[in-house]
C-alpha atoms as a PDB file:
ATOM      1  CA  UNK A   1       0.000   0.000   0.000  1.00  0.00           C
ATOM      2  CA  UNK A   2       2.489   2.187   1.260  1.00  0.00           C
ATOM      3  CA  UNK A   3       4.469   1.735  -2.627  1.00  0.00           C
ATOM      4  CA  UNK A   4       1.434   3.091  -4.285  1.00  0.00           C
ATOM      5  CA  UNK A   5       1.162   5.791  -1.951  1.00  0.00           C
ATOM      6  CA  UNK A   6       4.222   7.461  -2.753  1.00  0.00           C
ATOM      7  CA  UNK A   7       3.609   7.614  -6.787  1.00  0.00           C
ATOM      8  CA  UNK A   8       0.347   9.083  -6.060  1.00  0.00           C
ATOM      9  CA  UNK A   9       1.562  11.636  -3.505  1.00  0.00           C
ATOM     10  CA  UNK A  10       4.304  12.413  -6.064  1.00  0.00           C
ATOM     11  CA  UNK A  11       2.459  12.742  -9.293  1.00  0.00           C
ATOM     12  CA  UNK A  12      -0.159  15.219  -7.518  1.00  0.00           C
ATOM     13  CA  UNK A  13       2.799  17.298  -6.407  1.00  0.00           C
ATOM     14  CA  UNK A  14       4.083  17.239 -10.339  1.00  0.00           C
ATOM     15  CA  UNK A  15       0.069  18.315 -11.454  1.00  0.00           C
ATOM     16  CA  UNK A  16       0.816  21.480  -8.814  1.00  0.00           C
ATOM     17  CA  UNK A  17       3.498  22.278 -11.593  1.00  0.00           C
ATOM     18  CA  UNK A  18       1.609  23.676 -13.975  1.00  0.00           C
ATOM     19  CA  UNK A  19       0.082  26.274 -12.227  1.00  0.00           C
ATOM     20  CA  UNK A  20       1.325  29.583 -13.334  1.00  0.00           C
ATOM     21  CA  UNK A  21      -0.884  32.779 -13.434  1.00  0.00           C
ATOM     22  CA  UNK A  22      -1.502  33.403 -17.169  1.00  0.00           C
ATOM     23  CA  UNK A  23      -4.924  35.575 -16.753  1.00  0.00           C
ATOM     24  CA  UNK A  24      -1.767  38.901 -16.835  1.00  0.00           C
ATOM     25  CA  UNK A  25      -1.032  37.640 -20.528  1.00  0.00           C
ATOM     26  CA  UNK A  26      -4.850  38.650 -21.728  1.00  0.00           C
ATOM     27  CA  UNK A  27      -5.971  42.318 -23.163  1.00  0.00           C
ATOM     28  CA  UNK A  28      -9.196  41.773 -20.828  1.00  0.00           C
ATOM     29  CA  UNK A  29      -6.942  41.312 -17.523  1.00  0.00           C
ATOM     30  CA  UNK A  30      -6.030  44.437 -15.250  1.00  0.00           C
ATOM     31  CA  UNK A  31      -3.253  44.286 -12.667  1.00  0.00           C
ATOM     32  CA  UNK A  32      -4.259  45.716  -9.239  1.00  0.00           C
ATOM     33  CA  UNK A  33      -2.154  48.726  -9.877  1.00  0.00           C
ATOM     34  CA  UNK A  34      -3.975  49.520 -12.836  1.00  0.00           C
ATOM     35  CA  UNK A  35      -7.244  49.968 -11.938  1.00  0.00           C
ATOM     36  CA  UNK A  36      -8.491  53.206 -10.712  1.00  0.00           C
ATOM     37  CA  UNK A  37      -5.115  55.158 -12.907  1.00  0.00           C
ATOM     38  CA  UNK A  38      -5.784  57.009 -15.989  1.00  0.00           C
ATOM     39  CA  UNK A  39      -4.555  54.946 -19.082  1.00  0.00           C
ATOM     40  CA  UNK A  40      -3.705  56.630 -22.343  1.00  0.00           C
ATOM     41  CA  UNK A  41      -5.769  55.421 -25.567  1.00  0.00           C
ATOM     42  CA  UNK A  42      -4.665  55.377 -29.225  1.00  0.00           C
ATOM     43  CA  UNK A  43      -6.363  54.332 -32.079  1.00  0.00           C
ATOM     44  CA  UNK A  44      -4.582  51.896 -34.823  1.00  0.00           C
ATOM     45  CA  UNK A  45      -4.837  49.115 -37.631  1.00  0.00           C
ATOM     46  CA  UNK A  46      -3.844  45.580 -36.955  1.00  0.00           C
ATOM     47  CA  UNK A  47      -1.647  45.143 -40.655  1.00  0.00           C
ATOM     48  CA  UNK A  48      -0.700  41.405 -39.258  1.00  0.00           C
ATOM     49  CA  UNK A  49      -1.422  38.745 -37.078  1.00  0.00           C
ATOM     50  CA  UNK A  50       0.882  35.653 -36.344  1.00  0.00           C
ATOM     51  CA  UNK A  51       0.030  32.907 -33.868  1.00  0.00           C
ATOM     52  CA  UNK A  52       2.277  32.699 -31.071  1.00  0.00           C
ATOM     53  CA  UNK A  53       3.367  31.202 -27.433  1.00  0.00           C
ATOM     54  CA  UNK A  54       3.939  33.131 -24.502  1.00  0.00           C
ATOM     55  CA  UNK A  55       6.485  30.848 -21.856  1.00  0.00           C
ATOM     56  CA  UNK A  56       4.854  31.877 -18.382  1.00  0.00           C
ATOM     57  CA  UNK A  57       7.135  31.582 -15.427  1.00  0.00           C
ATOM     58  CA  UNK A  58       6.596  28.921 -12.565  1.00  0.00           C
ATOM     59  CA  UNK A  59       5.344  30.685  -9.793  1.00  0.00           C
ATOM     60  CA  UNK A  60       7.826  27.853  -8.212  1.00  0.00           C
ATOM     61  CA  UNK A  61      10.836  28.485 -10.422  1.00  0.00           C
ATOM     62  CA  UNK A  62      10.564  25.255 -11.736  1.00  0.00           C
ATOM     63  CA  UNK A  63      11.059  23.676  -8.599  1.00  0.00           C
ATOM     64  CA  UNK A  64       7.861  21.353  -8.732  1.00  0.00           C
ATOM     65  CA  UNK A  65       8.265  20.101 -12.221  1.00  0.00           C
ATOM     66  CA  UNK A  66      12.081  18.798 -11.592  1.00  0.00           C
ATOM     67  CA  UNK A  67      11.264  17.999  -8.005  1.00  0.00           C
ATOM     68  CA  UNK A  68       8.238  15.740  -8.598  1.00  0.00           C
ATOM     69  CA  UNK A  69       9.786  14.507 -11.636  1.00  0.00           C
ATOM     70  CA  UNK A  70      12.821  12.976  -9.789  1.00  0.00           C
ATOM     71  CA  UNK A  71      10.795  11.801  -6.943  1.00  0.00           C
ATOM     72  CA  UNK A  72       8.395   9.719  -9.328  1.00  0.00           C
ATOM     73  CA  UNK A  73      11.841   8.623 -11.139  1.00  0.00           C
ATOM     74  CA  UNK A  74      13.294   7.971  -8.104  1.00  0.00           C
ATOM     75  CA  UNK A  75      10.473   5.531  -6.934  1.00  0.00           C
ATOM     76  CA  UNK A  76      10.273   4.067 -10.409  1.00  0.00           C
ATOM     77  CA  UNK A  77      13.977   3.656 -10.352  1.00  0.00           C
ATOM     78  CA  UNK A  78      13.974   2.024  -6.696  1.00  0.00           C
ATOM     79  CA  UNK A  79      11.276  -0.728  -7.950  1.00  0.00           C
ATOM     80  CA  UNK A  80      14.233  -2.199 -10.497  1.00  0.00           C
ATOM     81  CA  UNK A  81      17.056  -5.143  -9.658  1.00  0.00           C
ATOM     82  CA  UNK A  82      18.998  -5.062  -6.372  1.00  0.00           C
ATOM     83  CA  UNK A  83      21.762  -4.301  -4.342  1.00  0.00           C
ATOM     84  CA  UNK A  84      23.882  -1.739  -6.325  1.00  0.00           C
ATOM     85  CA  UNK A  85      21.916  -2.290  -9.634  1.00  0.00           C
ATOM     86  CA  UNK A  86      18.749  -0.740  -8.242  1.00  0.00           C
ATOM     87  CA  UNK A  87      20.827   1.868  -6.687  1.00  0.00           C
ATOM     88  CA  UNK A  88      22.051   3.257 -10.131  1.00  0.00           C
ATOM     89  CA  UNK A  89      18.423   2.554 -11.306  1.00  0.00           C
ATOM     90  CA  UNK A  90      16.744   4.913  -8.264  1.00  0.00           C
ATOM     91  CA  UNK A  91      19.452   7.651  -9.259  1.00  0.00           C
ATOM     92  CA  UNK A  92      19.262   7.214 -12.926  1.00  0.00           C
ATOM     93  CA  UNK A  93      15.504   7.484 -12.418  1.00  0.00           C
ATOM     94  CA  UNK A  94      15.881  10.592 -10.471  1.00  0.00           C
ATOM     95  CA  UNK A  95      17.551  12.057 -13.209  1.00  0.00           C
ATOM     96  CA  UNK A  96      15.322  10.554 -15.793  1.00  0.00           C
ATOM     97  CA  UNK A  97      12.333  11.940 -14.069  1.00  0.00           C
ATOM     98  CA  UNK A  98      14.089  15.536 -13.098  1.00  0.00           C
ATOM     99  CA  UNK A  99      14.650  15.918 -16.689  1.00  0.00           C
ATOM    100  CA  UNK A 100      10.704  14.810 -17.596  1.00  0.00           C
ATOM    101  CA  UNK A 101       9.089  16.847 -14.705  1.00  0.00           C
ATOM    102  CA  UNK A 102      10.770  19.973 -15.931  1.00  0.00           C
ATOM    103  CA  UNK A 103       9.579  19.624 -19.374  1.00  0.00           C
ATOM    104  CA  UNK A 104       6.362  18.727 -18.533  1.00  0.00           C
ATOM    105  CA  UNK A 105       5.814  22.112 -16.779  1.00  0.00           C
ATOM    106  CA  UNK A 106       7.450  24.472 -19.514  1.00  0.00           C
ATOM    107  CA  UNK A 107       4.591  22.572 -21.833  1.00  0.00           C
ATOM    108  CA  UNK A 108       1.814  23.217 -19.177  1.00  0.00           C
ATOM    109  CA  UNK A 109       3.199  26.622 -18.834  1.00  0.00           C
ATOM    110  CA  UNK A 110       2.575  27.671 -21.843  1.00  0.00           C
ATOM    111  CA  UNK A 111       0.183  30.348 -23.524  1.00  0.00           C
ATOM    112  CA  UNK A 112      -1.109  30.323 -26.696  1.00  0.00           C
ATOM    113  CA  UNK A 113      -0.531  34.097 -28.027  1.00  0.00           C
ATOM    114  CA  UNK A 114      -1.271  36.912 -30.936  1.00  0.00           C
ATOM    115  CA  UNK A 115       1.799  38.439 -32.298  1.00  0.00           C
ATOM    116  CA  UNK A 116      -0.399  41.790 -34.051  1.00  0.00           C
ATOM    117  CA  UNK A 117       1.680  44.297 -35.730  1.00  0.00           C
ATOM    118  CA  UNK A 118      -0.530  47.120 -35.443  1.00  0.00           C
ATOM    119  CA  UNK A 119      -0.295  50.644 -37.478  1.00  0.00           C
ATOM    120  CA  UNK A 120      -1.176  53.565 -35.299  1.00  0.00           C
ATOM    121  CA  UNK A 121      -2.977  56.572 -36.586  1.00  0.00           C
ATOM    122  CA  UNK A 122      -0.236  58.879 -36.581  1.00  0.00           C
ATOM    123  CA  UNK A 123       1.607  55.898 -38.877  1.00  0.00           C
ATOM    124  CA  UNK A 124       4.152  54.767 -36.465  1.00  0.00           C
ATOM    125  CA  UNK A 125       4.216  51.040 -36.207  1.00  0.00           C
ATOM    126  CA  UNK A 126       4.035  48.806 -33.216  1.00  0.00           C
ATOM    127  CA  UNK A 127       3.583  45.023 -32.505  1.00  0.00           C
ATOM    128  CA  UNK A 128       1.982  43.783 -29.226  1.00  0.00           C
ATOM    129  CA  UNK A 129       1.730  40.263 -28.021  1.00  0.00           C
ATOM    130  CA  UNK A 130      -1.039  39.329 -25.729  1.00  0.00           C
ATOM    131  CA  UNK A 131      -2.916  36.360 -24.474  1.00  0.00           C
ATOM    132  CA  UNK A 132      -4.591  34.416 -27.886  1.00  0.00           C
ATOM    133  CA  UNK A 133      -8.372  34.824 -25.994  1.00  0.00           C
ATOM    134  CA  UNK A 134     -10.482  37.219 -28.258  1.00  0.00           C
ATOM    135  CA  UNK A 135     -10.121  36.694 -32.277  1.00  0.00           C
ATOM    136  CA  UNK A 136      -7.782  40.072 -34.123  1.00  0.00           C
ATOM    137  CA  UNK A 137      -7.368  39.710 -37.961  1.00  0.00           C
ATOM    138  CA  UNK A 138      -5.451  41.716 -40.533  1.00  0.00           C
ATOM    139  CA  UNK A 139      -7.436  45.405 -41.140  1.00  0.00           C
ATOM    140  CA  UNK A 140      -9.111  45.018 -37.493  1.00  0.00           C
ATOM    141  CA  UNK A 141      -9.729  48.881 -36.091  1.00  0.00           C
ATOM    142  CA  UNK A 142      -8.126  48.233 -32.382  1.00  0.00           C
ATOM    143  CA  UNK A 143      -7.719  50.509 -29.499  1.00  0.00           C
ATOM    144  CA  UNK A 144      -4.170  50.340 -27.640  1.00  0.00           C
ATOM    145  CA  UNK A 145      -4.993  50.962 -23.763  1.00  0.00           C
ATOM    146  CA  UNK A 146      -2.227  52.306 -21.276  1.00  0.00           C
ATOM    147  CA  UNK A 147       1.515  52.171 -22.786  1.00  0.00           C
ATOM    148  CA  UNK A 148       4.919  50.282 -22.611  1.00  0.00           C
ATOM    149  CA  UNK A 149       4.537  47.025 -20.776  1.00  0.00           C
ATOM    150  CA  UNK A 150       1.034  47.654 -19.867  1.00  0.00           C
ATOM    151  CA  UNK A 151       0.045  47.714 -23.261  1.00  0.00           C
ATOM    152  CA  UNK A 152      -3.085  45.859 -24.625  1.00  0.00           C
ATOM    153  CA  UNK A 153      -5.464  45.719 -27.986  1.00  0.00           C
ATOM    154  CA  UNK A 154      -8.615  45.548 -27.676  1.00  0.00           C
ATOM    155  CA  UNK A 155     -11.560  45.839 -30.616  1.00  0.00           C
ATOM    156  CA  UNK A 156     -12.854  49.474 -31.463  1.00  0.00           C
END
Protein backbone atom coordinates (compact mmCIF):
# COMPACT_ATOMS: atom_id res chain seq x y z
CA UNK A 1 0.00 0.00 0.00
CA UNK A 2 2.49 2.19 1.26
CA UNK A 3 4.47 1.74 -2.63
CA UNK A 4 1.43 3.09 -4.29
CA UNK A 5 1.16 5.79 -1.95
CA UNK A 6 4.22 7.46 -2.75
CA UNK A 7 3.61 7.61 -6.79
CA UNK A 8 0.35 9.08 -6.06
CA UNK A 9 1.56 11.64 -3.50
CA UNK A 10 4.30 12.41 -6.06
CA UNK A 11 2.46 12.74 -9.29
CA UNK A 12 -0.16 15.22 -7.52
CA UNK A 13 2.80 17.30 -6.41
CA UNK A 14 4.08 17.24 -10.34
CA UNK A 15 0.07 18.32 -11.45
CA UNK A 16 0.82 21.48 -8.81
CA UNK A 17 3.50 22.28 -11.59
CA UNK A 18 1.61 23.68 -13.98
CA UNK A 19 0.08 26.27 -12.23
CA UNK A 20 1.32 29.58 -13.33
CA UNK A 21 -0.88 32.78 -13.43
CA UNK A 22 -1.50 33.40 -17.17
CA UNK A 23 -4.92 35.57 -16.75
CA UNK A 24 -1.77 38.90 -16.84
CA UNK A 25 -1.03 37.64 -20.53
CA UNK A 26 -4.85 38.65 -21.73
CA UNK A 27 -5.97 42.32 -23.16
CA UNK A 28 -9.20 41.77 -20.83
CA UNK A 29 -6.94 41.31 -17.52
CA UNK A 30 -6.03 44.44 -15.25
CA UNK A 31 -3.25 44.29 -12.67
CA UNK A 32 -4.26 45.72 -9.24
CA UNK A 33 -2.15 48.73 -9.88
CA UNK A 34 -3.97 49.52 -12.84
CA UNK A 35 -7.24 49.97 -11.94
CA UNK A 36 -8.49 53.21 -10.71
CA UNK A 37 -5.11 55.16 -12.91
CA UNK A 38 -5.78 57.01 -15.99
CA UNK A 39 -4.56 54.95 -19.08
CA UNK A 40 -3.71 56.63 -22.34
CA UNK A 41 -5.77 55.42 -25.57
CA UNK A 42 -4.67 55.38 -29.23
CA UNK A 43 -6.36 54.33 -32.08
CA UNK A 44 -4.58 51.90 -34.82
CA UNK A 45 -4.84 49.11 -37.63
CA UNK A 46 -3.84 45.58 -36.95
CA UNK A 47 -1.65 45.14 -40.66
CA UNK A 48 -0.70 41.41 -39.26
CA UNK A 49 -1.42 38.75 -37.08
CA UNK A 50 0.88 35.65 -36.34
CA UNK A 51 0.03 32.91 -33.87
CA UNK A 52 2.28 32.70 -31.07
CA UNK A 53 3.37 31.20 -27.43
CA UNK A 54 3.94 33.13 -24.50
CA UNK A 55 6.49 30.85 -21.86
CA UNK A 56 4.85 31.88 -18.38
CA UNK A 57 7.14 31.58 -15.43
CA UNK A 58 6.60 28.92 -12.56
CA UNK A 59 5.34 30.68 -9.79
CA UNK A 60 7.83 27.85 -8.21
CA UNK A 61 10.84 28.49 -10.42
CA UNK A 62 10.56 25.25 -11.74
CA UNK A 63 11.06 23.68 -8.60
CA UNK A 64 7.86 21.35 -8.73
CA UNK A 65 8.26 20.10 -12.22
CA UNK A 66 12.08 18.80 -11.59
CA UNK A 67 11.26 18.00 -8.01
CA UNK A 68 8.24 15.74 -8.60
CA UNK A 69 9.79 14.51 -11.64
CA UNK A 70 12.82 12.98 -9.79
CA UNK A 71 10.79 11.80 -6.94
CA UNK A 72 8.39 9.72 -9.33
CA UNK A 73 11.84 8.62 -11.14
CA UNK A 74 13.29 7.97 -8.10
CA UNK A 75 10.47 5.53 -6.93
CA UNK A 76 10.27 4.07 -10.41
CA UNK A 77 13.98 3.66 -10.35
CA UNK A 78 13.97 2.02 -6.70
CA UNK A 79 11.28 -0.73 -7.95
CA UNK A 80 14.23 -2.20 -10.50
CA UNK A 81 17.06 -5.14 -9.66
CA UNK A 82 19.00 -5.06 -6.37
CA UNK A 83 21.76 -4.30 -4.34
CA UNK A 84 23.88 -1.74 -6.32
CA UNK A 85 21.92 -2.29 -9.63
CA UNK A 86 18.75 -0.74 -8.24
CA UNK A 87 20.83 1.87 -6.69
CA UNK A 88 22.05 3.26 -10.13
CA UNK A 89 18.42 2.55 -11.31
CA UNK A 90 16.74 4.91 -8.26
CA UNK A 91 19.45 7.65 -9.26
CA UNK A 92 19.26 7.21 -12.93
CA UNK A 93 15.50 7.48 -12.42
CA UNK A 94 15.88 10.59 -10.47
CA UNK A 95 17.55 12.06 -13.21
CA UNK A 96 15.32 10.55 -15.79
CA UNK A 97 12.33 11.94 -14.07
CA UNK A 98 14.09 15.54 -13.10
CA UNK A 99 14.65 15.92 -16.69
CA UNK A 100 10.70 14.81 -17.60
CA UNK A 101 9.09 16.85 -14.71
CA UNK A 102 10.77 19.97 -15.93
CA UNK A 103 9.58 19.62 -19.37
CA UNK A 104 6.36 18.73 -18.53
CA UNK A 105 5.81 22.11 -16.78
CA UNK A 106 7.45 24.47 -19.51
CA UNK A 107 4.59 22.57 -21.83
CA UNK A 108 1.81 23.22 -19.18
CA UNK A 109 3.20 26.62 -18.83
CA UNK A 110 2.58 27.67 -21.84
CA UNK A 111 0.18 30.35 -23.52
CA UNK A 112 -1.11 30.32 -26.70
CA UNK A 113 -0.53 34.10 -28.03
CA UNK A 114 -1.27 36.91 -30.94
CA UNK A 115 1.80 38.44 -32.30
CA UNK A 116 -0.40 41.79 -34.05
CA UNK A 117 1.68 44.30 -35.73
CA UNK A 118 -0.53 47.12 -35.44
CA UNK A 119 -0.29 50.64 -37.48
CA UNK A 120 -1.18 53.57 -35.30
CA UNK A 121 -2.98 56.57 -36.59
CA UNK A 122 -0.24 58.88 -36.58
CA UNK A 123 1.61 55.90 -38.88
CA UNK A 124 4.15 54.77 -36.47
CA UNK A 125 4.22 51.04 -36.21
CA UNK A 126 4.04 48.81 -33.22
CA UNK A 127 3.58 45.02 -32.51
CA UNK A 128 1.98 43.78 -29.23
CA UNK A 129 1.73 40.26 -28.02
CA UNK A 130 -1.04 39.33 -25.73
CA UNK A 131 -2.92 36.36 -24.47
CA UNK A 132 -4.59 34.42 -27.89
CA UNK A 133 -8.37 34.82 -25.99
CA UNK A 134 -10.48 37.22 -28.26
CA UNK A 135 -10.12 36.69 -32.28
CA UNK A 136 -7.78 40.07 -34.12
CA UNK A 137 -7.37 39.71 -37.96
CA UNK A 138 -5.45 41.72 -40.53
CA UNK A 139 -7.44 45.40 -41.14
CA UNK A 140 -9.11 45.02 -37.49
CA UNK A 141 -9.73 48.88 -36.09
CA UNK A 142 -8.13 48.23 -32.38
CA UNK A 143 -7.72 50.51 -29.50
CA UNK A 144 -4.17 50.34 -27.64
CA UNK A 145 -4.99 50.96 -23.76
CA UNK A 146 -2.23 52.31 -21.28
CA UNK A 147 1.51 52.17 -22.79
CA UNK A 148 4.92 50.28 -22.61
CA UNK A 149 4.54 47.02 -20.78
CA UNK A 150 1.03 47.65 -19.87
CA UNK A 151 0.05 47.71 -23.26
CA UNK A 152 -3.08 45.86 -24.62
CA UNK A 153 -5.46 45.72 -27.99
CA UNK A 154 -8.61 45.55 -27.68
CA UNK A 155 -11.56 45.84 -30.62
CA UNK A 156 -12.85 49.47 -31.46
Amino acid sequence: MKRLLLPIAALSILTLAGCANTSGYSGDVYSGNQAKTSQSVTYGTIVAVRPVQIQAESRAGGLLGSGGGAIIGGLLGNQVGGGSGRQLATVAGALGGAVAGTAAEDATNRVNALEMEIRRDDGSDIVVVQRADRQFQAGQRVRLIGSGANLSVAPY
